[in-house]
N, C-alpha and C. Protein backbone atom coordinates (compact mmCIF):
# COMPACT_ATOMS: atom_id res chain seq x y z
N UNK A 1 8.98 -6.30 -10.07
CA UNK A 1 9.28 -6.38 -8.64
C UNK A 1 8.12 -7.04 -7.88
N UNK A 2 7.26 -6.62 -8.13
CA UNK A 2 5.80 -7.07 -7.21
C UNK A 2 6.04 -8.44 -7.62
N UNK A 3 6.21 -9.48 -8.82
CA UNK A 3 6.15 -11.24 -9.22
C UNK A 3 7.19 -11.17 -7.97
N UNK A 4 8.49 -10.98 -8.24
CA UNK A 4 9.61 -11.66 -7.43
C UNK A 4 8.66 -11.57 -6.09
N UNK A 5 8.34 -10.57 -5.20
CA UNK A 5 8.23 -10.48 -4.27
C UNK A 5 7.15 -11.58 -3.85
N UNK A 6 5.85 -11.58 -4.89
CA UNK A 6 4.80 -12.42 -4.34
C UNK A 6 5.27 -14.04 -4.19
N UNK A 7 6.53 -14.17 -5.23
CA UNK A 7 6.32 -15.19 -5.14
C UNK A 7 8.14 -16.32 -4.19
N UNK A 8 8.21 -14.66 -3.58
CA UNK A 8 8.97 -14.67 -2.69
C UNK A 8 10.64 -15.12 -3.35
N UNK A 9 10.83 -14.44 -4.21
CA UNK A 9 11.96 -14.64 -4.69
C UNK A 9 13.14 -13.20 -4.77
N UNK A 10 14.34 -13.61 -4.89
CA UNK A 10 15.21 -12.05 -4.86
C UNK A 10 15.49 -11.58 -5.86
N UNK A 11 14.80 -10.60 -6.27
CA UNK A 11 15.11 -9.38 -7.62
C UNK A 11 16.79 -9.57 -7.62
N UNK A 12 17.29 -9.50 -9.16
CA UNK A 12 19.12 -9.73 -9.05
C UNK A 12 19.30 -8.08 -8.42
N UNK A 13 18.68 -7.51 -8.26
CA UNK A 13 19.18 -5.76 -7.86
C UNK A 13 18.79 -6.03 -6.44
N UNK A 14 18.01 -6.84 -5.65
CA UNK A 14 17.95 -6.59 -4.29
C UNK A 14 16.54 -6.70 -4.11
N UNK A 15 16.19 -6.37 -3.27
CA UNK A 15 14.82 -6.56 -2.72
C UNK A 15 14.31 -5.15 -2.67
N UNK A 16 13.04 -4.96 -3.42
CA UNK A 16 12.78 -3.60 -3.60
C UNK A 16 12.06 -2.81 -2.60
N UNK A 17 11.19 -3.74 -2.04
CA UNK A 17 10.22 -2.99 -1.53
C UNK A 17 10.69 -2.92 0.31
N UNK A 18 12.01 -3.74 0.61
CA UNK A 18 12.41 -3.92 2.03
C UNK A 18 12.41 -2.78 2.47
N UNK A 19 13.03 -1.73 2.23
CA UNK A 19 13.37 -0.50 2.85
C UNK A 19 12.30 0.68 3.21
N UNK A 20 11.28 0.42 1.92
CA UNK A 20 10.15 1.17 2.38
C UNK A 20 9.52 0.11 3.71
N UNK A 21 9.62 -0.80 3.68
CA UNK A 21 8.58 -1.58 4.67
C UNK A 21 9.60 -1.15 6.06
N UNK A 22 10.74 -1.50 5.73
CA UNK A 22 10.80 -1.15 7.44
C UNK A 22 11.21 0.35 7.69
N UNK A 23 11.43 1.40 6.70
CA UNK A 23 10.80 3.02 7.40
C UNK A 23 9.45 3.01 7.40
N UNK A 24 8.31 2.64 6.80
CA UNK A 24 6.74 2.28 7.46
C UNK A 24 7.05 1.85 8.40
N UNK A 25 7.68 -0.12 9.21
CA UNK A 25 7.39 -0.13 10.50
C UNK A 25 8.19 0.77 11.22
N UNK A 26 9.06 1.52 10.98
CA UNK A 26 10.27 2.35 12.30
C UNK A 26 9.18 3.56 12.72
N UNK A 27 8.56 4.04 11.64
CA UNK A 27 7.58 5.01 11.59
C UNK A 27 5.95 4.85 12.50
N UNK A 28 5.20 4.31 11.83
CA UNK A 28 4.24 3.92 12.09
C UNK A 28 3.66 2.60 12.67
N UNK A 29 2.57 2.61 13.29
CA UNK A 29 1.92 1.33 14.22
C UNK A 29 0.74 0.98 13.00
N UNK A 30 1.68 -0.54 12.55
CA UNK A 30 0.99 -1.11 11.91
C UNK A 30 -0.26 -2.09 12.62
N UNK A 31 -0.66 -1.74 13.31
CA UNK A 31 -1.79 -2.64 13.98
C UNK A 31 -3.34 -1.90 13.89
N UNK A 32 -3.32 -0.83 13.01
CA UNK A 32 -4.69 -0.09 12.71
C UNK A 32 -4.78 -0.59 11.71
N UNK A 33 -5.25 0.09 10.75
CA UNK A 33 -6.39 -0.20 9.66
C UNK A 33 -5.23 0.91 8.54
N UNK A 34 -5.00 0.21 7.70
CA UNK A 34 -3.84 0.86 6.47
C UNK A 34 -4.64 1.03 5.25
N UNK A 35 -4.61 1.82 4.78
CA UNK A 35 -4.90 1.84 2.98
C UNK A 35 -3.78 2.09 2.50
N UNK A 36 -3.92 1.13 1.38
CA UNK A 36 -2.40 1.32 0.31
C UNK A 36 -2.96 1.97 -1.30
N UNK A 37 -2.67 2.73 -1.46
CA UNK A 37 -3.30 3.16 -3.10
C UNK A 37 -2.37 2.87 -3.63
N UNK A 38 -2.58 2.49 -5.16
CA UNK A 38 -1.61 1.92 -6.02
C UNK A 38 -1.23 0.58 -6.05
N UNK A 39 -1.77 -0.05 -5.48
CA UNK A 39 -0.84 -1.40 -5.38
C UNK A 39 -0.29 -2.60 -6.24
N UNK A 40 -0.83 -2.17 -7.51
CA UNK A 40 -0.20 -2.17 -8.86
C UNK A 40 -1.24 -3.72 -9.22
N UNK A 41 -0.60 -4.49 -10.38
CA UNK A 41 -1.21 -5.67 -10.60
C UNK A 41 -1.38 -6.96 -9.86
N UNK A 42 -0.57 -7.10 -8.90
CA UNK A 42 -0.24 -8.04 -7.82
C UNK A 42 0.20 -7.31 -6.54
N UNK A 43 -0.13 -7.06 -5.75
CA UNK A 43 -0.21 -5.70 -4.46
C UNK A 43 0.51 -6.68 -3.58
N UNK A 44 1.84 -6.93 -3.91
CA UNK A 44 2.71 -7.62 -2.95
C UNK A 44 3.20 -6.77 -2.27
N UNK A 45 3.42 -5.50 -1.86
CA UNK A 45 4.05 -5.03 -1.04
C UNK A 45 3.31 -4.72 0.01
N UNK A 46 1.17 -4.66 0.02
CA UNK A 46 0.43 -5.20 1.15
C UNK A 46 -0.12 -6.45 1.45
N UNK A 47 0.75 -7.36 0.62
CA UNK A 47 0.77 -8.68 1.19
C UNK A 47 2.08 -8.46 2.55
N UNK A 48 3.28 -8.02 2.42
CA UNK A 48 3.94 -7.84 3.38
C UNK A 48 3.52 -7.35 4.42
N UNK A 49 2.47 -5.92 4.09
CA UNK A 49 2.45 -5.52 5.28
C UNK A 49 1.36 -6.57 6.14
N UNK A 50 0.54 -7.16 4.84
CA UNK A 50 -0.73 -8.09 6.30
C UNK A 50 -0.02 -9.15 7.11
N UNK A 51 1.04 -9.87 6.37
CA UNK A 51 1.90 -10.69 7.26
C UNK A 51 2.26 -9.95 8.23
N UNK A 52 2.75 -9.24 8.04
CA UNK A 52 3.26 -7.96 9.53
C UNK A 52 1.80 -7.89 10.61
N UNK A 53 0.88 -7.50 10.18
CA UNK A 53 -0.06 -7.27 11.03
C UNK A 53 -0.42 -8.76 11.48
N UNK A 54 -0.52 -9.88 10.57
CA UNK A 54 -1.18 -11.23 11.06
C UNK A 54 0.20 -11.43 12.11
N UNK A 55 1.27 -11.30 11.91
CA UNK A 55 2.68 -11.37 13.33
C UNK A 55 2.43 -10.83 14.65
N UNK A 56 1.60 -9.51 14.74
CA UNK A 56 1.57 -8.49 15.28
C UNK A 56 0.02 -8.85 16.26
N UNK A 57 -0.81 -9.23 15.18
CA UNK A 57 -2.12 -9.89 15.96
C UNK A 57 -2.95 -9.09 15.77
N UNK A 58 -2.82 -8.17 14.84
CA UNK A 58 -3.98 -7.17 14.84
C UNK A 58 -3.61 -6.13 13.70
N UNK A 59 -4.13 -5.64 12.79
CA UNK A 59 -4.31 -4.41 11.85
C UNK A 59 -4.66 -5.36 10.88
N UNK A 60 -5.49 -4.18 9.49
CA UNK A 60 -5.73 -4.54 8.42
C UNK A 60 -5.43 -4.11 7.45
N UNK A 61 -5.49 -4.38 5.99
CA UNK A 61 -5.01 -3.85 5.26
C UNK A 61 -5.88 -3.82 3.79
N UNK A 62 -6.11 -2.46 3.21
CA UNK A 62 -7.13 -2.28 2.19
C UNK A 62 -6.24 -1.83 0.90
N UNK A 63 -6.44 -2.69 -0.57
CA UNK A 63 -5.61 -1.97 -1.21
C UNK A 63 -6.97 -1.29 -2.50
N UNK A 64 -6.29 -0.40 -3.20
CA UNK A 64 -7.05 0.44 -4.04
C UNK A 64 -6.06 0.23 -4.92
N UNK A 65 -6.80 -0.38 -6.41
CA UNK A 65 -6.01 -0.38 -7.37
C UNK A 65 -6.83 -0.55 -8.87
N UNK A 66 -7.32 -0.03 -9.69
CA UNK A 66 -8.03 -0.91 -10.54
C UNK A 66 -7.47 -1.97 -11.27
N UNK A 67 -6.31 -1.85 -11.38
CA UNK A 67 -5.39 -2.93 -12.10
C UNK A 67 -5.11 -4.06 -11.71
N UNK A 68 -5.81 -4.57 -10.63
CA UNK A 68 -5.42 -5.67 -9.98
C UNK A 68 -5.91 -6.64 -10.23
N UNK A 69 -5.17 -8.06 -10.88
CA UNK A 69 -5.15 -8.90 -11.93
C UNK A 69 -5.81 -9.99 -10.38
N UNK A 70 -5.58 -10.22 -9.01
CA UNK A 70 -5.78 -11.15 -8.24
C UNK A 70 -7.19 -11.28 -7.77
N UNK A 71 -7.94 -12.44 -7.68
CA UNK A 71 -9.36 -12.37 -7.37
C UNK A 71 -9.59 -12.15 -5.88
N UNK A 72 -8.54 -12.76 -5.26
CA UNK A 72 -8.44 -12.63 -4.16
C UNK A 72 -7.44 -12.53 -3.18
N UNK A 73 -7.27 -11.48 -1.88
CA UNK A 73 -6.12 -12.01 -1.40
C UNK A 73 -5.24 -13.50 -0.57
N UNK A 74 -4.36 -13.75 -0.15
CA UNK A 74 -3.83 -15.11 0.71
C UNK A 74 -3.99 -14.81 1.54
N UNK A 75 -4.06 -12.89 2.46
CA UNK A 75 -4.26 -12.79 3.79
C UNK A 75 -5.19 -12.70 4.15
N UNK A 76 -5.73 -13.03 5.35
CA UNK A 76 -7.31 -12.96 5.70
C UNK A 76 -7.66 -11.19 6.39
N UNK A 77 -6.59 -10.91 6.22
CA UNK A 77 -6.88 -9.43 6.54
C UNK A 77 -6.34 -8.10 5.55
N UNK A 78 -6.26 -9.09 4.37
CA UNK A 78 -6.54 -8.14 3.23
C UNK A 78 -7.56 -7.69 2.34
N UNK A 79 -7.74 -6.62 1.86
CA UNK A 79 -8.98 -6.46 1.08
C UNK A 79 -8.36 -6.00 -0.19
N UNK A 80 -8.97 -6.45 -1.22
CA UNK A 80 -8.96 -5.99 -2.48
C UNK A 80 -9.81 -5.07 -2.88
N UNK A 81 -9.55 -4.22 -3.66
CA UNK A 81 -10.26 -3.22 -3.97
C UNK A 81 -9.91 -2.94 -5.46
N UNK A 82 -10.80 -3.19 -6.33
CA UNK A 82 -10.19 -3.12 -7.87
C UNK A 82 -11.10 -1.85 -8.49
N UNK A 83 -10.56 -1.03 -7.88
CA UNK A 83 -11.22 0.72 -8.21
C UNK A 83 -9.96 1.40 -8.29
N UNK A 84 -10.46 2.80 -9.01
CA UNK A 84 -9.01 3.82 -8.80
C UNK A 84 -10.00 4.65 -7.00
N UNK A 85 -8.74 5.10 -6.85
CA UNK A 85 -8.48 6.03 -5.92
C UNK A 85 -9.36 6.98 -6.10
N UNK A 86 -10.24 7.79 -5.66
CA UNK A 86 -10.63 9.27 -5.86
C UNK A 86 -10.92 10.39 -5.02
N UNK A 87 -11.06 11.26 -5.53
CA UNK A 87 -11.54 12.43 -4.06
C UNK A 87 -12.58 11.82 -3.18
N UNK A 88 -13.64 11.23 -4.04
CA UNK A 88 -15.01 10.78 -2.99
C UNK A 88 -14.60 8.97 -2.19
N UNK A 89 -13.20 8.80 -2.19
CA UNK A 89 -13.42 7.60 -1.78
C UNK A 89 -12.68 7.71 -0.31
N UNK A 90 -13.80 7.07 0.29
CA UNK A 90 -14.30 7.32 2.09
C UNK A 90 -12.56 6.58 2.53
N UNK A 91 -11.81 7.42 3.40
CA UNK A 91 -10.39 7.03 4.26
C UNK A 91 -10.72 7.18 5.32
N UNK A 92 -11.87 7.86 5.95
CA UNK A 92 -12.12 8.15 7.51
C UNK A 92 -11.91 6.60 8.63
N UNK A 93 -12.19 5.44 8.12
CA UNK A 93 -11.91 4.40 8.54
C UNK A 93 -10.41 4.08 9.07
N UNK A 94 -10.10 4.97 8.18
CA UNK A 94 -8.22 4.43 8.09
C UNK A 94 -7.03 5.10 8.97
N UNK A 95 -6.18 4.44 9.39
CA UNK A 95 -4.73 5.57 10.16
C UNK A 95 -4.12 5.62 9.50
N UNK A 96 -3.83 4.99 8.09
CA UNK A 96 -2.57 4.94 7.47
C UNK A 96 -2.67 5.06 6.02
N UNK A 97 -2.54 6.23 5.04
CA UNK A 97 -2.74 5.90 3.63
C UNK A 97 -1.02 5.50 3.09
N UNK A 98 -1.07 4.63 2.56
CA UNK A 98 0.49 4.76 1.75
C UNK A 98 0.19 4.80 0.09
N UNK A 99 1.28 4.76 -0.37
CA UNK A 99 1.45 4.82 -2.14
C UNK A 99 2.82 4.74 -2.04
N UNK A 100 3.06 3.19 -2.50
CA UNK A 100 4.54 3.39 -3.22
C UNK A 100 4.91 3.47 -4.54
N UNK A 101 5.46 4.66 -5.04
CA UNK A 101 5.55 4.97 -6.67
C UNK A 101 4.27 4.79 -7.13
N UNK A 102 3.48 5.89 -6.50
CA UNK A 102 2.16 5.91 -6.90
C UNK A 102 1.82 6.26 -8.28
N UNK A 103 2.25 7.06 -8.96
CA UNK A 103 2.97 7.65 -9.54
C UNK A 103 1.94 9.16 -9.78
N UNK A 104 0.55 9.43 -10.52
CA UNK A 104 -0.14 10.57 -10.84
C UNK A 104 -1.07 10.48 -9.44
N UNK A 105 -1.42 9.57 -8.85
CA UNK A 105 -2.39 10.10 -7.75
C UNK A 105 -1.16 10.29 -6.64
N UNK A 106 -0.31 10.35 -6.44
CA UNK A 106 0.38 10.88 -5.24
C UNK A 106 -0.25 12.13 -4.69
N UNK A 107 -0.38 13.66 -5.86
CA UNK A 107 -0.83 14.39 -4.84
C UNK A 107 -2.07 14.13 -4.70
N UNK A 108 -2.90 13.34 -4.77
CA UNK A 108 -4.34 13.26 -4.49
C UNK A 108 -4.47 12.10 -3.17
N UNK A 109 -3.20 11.66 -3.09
CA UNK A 109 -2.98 10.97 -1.70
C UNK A 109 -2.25 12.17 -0.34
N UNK A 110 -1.66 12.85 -0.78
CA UNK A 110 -1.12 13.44 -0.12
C UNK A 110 -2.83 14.70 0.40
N UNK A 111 -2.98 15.14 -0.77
CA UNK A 111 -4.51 16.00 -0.37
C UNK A 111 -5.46 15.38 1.00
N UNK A 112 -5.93 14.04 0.31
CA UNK A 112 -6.87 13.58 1.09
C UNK A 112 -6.48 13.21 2.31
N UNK A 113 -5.26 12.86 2.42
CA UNK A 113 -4.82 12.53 3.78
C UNK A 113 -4.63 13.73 4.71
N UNK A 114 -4.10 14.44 4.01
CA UNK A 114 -4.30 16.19 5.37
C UNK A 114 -5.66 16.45 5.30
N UNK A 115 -6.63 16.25 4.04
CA UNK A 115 -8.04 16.76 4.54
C UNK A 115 -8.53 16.02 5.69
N UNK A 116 -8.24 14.39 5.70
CA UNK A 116 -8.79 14.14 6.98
C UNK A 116 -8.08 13.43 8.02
N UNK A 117 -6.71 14.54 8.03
CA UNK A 117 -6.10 14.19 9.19
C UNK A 117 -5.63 12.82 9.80
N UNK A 118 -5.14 12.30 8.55
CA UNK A 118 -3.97 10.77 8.59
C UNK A 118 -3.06 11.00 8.59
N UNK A 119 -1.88 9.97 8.83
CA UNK A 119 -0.52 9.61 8.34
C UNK A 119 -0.81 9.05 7.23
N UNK A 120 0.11 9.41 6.66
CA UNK A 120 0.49 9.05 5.00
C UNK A 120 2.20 8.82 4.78
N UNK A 121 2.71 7.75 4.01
CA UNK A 121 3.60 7.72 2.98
C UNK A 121 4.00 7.43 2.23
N UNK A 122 4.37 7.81 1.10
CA UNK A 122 4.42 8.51 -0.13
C UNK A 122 5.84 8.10 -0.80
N UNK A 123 6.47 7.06 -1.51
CA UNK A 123 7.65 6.42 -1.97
C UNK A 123 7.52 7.65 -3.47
N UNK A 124 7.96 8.65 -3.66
CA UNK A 124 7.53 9.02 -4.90
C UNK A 124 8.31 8.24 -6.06
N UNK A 125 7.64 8.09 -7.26
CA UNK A 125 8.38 7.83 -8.58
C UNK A 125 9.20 8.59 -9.14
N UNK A 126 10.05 8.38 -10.05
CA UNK A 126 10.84 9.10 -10.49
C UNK A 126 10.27 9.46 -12.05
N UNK A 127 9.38 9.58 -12.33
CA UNK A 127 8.07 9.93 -13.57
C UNK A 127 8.27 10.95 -13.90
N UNK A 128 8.04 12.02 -14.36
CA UNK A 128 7.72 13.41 -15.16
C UNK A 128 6.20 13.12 -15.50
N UNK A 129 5.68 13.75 -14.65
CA UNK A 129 3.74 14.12 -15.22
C UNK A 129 3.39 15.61 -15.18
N UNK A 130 3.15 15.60 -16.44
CA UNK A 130 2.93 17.01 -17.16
C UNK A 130 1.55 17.29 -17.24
């Protein structure tokens, strides 16, 4: 899903990531400062959201992933971040944590975000982690 999307093409099942993006915008003011955890090997679904913010004129967007195969992002208000997620990693900067199909750090997104009092959301996977 993330290839089709980056490279702007339609999955034969539909477009995956549309529906989370617009309950994020119906929800939340994308014009702050977002962290996305997870954003897999190609973090196309915060390439969408920085287009949204570069539309909008303002917000940024940080992704956390260690898996991330791209050296750099196309948006000028994206950041790459090729780390995992952890308890000690600083969100106080941020209004917005997301994870879509995060899949094992979900509750460690969900934790950190009530410890310091963000919006967060959370696409869960359909995984079994034991």
């Amino acid at each position: 899903m993330e290839i089709y999307e980056y490279l702007g093409l339609i999955h034969p099942k539909g477009n995956f990531y549309q529906k989370y993006f617009e309950n994020i915008k119906e929800r939340f003011n994308l014009r702050g400062n977002v962290l996305e955890i997870g954003g897999g090997l190609i973090p196309s679904f915060a390439e969408k959201i920085a287009q949204e913010q570069i539309n909008l004129g303002k917000g940024t967007i940080t992704v956390y992933d260690k898996a991330i195969i791209l050296k750099e992002s196309r948006c000028p208000n994206m950041t790459l971040v090729k780390e995992n997620f952890t308890t000690k990693t600083e969100i106080q900067d941020f209004d917005l944590v997301i994870g879509i199909l995060p899949c094992t750090v979900t509750s460690l997104i969900v934790t950190r975000a009530c410890e310091e009092n963000k919006d967060f959301y959370v696409a869960l996977c359909n995984c079994s982690h034991v």
